[in-house]
C-alpha atoms as a PDB file:
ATOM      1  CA  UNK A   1     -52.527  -6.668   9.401  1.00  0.00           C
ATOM      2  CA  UNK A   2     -48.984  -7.820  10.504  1.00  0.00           C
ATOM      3  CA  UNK A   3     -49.204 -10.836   8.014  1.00  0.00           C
ATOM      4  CA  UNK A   4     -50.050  -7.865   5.014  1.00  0.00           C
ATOM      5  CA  UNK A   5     -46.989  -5.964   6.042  1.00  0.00           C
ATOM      6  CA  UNK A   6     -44.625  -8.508   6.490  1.00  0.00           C
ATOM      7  CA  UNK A   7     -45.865 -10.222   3.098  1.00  0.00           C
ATOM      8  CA  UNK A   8     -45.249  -6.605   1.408  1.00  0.00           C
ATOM      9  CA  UNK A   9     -41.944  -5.929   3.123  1.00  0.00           C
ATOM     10  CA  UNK A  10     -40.502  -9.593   1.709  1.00  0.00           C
ATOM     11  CA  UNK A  11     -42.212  -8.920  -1.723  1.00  0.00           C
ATOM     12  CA  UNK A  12     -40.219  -5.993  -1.980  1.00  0.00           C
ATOM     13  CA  UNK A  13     -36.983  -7.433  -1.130  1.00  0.00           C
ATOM     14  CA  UNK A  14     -37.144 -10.581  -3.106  1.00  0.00           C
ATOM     15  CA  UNK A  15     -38.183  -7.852  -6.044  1.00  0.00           C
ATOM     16  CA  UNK A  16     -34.587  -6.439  -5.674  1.00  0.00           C
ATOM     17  CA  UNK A  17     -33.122  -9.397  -6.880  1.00  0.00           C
ATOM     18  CA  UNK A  18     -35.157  -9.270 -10.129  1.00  0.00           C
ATOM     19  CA  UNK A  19     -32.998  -8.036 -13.706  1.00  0.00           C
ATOM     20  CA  UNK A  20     -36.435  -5.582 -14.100  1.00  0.00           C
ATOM     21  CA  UNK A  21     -37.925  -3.022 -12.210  1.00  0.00           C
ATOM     22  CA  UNK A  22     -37.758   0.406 -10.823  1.00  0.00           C
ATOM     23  CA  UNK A  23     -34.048  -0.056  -9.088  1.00  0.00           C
ATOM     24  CA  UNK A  24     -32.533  -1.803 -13.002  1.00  0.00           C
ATOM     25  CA  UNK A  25     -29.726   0.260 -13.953  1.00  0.00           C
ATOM     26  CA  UNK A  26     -27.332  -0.215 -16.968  1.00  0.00           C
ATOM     27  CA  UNK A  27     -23.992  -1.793 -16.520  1.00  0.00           C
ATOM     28  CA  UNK A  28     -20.935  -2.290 -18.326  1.00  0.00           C
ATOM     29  CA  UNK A  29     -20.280  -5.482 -20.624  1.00  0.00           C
ATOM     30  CA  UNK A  30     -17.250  -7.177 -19.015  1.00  0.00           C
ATOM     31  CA  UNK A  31     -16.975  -9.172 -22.790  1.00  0.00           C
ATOM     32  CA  UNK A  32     -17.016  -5.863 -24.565  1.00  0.00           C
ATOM     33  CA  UNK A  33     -13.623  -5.228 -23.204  1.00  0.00           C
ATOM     34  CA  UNK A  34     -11.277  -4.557 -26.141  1.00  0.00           C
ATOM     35  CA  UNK A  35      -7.355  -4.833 -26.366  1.00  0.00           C
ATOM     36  CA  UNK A  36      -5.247  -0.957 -27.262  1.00  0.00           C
ATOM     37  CA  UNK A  37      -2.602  -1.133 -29.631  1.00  0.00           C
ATOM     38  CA  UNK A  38       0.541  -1.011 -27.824  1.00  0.00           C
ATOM     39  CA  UNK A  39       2.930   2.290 -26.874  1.00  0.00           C
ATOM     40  CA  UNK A  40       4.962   2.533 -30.320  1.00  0.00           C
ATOM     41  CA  UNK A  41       8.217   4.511 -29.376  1.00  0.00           C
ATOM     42  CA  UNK A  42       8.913   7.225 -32.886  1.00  0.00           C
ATOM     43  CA  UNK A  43      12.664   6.985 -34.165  1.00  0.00           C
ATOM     44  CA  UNK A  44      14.977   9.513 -32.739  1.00  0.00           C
ATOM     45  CA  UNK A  45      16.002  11.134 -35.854  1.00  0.00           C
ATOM     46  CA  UNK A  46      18.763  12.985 -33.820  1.00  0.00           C
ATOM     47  CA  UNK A  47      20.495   9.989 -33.737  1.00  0.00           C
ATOM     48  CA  UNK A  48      24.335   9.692 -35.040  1.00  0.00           C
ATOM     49  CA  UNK A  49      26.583   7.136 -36.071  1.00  0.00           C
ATOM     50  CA  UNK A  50      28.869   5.780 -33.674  1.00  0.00           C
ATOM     51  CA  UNK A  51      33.190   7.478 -34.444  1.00  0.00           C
ATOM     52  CA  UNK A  52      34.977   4.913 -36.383  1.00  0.00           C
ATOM     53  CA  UNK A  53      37.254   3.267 -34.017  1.00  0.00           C
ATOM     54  CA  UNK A  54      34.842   3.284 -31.100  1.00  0.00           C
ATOM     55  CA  UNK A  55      33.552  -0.236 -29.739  1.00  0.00           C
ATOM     56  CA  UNK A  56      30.631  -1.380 -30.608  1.00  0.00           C
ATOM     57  CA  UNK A  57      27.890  -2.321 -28.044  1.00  0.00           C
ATOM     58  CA  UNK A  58      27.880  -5.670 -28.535  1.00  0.00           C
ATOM     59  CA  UNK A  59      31.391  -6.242 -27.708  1.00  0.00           C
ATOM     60  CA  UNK A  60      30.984  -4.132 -24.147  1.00  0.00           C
ATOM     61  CA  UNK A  61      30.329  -6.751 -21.579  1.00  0.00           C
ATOM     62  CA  UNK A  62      27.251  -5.235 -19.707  1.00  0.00           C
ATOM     63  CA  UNK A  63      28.041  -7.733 -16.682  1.00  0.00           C
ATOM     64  CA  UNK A  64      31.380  -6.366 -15.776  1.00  0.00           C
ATOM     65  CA  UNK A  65      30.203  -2.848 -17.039  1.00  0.00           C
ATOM     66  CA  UNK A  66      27.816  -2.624 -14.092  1.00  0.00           C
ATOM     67  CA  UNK A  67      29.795  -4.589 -11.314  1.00  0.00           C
ATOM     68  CA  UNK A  68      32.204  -2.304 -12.082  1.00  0.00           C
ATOM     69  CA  UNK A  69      29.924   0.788 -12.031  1.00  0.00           C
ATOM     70  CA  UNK A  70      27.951  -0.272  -8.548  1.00  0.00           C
ATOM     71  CA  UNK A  71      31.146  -1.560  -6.632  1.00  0.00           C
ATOM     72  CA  UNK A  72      34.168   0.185  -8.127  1.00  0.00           C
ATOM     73  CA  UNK A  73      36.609  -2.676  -9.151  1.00  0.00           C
ATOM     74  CA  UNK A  74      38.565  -4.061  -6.299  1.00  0.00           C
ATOM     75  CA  UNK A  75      39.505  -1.241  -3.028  1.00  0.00           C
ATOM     76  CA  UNK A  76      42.808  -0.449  -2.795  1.00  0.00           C
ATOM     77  CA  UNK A  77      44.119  -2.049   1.212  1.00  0.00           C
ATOM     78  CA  UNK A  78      43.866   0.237   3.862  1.00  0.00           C
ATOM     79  CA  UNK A  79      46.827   0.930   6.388  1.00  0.00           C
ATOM     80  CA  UNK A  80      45.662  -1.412   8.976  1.00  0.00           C
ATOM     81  CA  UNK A  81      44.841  -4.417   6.472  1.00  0.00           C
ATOM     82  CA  UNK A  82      48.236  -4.125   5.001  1.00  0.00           C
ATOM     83  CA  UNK A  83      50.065  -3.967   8.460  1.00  0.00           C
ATOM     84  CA  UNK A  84      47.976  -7.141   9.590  1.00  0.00           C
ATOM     85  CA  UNK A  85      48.536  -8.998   6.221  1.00  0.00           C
ATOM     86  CA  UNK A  86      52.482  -8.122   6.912  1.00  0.00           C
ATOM     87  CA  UNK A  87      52.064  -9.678  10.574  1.00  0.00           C
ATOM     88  CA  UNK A  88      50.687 -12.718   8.592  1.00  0.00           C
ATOM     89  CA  UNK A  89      53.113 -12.953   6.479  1.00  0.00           C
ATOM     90  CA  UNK A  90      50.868 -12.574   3.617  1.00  0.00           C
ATOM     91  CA  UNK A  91      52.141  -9.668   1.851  1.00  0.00           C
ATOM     92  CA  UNK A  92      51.829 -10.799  -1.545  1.00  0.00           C
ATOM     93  CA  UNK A  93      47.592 -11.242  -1.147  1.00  0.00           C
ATOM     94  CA  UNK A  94      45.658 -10.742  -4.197  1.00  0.00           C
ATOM     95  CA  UNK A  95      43.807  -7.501  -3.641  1.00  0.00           C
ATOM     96  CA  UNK A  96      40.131  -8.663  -4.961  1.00  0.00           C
ATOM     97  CA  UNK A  97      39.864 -11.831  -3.111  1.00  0.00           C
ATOM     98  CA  UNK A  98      36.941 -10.103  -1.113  1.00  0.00           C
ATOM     99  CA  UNK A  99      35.134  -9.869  -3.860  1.00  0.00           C
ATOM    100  CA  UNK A 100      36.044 -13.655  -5.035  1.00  0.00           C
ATOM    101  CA  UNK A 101      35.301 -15.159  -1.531  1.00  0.00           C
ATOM    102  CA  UNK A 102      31.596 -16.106  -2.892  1.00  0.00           C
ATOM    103  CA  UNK A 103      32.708 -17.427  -5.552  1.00  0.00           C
ATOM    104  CA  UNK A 104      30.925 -21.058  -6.810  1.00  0.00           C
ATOM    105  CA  UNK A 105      34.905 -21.760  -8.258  1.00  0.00           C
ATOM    106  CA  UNK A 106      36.511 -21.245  -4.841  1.00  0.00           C
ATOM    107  CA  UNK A 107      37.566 -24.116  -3.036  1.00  0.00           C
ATOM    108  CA  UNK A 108      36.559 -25.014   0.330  1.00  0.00           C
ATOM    109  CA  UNK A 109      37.186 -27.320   3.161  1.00  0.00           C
ATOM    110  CA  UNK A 110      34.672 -29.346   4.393  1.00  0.00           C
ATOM    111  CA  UNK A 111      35.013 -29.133   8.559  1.00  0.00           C
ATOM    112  CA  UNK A 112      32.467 -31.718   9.527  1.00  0.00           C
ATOM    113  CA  UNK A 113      29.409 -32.041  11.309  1.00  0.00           C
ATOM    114  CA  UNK A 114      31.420 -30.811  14.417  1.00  0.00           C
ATOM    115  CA  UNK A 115      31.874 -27.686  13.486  1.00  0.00           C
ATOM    116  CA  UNK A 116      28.193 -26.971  12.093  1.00  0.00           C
ATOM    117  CA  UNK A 117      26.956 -27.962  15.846  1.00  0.00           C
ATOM    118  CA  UNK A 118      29.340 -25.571  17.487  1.00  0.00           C
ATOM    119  CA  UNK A 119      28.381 -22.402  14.724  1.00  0.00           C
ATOM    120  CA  UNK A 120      25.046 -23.417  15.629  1.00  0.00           C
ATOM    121  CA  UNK A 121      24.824 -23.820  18.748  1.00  0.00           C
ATOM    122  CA  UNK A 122      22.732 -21.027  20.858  1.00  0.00           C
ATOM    123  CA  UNK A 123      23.863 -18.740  23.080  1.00  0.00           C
ATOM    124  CA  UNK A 124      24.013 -18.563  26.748  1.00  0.00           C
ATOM    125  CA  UNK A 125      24.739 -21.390  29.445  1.00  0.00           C
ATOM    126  CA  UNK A 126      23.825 -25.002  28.368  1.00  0.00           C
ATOM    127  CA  UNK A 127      22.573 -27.923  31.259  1.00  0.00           C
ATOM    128  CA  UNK A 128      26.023 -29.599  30.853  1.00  0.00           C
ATOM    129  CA  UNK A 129      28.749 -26.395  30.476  1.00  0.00           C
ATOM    130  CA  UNK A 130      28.614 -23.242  32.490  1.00  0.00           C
ATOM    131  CA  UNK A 131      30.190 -19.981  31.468  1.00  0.00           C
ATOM    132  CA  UNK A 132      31.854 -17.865  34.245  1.00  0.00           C
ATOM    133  CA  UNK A 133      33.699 -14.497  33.728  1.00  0.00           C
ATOM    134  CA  UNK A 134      36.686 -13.536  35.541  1.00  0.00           C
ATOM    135  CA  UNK A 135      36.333 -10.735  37.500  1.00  0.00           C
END
């Protein structure tokens, strides 16, 4: 009697991986999938002509349009800049060179390996060097 049961139970499951029966259901055709026509945007018929005189938009350079928009040109010094550029003796600084420092056109000085091991270097007391504050 076991042997019946177990031979109807795994009739019925292997029957559930059958494409007929009493569980078949319809599904969708995944190659019956069809492209839309794309979004057309209509004409804005409210639309004028641009004033003579005006500049075009090709002549605006978008670039410097929106540097200038997110960051505001260069900042005008603030008291304590221009009283330590005095003390430096570099009064006549170019006001923007903040925003020129990353430039790929600046020149720079290569300091040597030296200096790379000493930015890099991590902090707290190494086996050779101890650090003591005065107290």
């Amino acid at each position: 009697m076991r042997k019946l049961i177990l031979a109807a139970g795994l009739v019925s499951t292997l029957s559930a991986c059958g494409s007929s029966g009493l569980f078949n259901r319809d599904r969708p055709d995944e190659f019956a999938v069809s492209r839309q026509a794309p979004l057309v945007i209509p004409p804005d018929f409210a639309m004028v002509p641009p004033a003579p005189g005006t500049p075009s938009a090709t002549t605006v350079d978008s670039k410097a349009a929106a540097l200038d928009a997110m960051f505001g040109g260069p900042a005008p010094r603030s008291a304590t800049e221009s009283d330590a550029l005095t003390r430096a003796g570099r009064v006549n600084a170019a006001p923007g060179i903040r925003s020129s420092a990353g430039d790929p056109g600046t020149e720079v000085v290569d300091k040597g390996a030296a200096t790379r091991d000493i930015i890099a270097a991590p902090e707290g007391d190494g086996q050779d060097a101890r650090a003591s504050v005065p107290q």
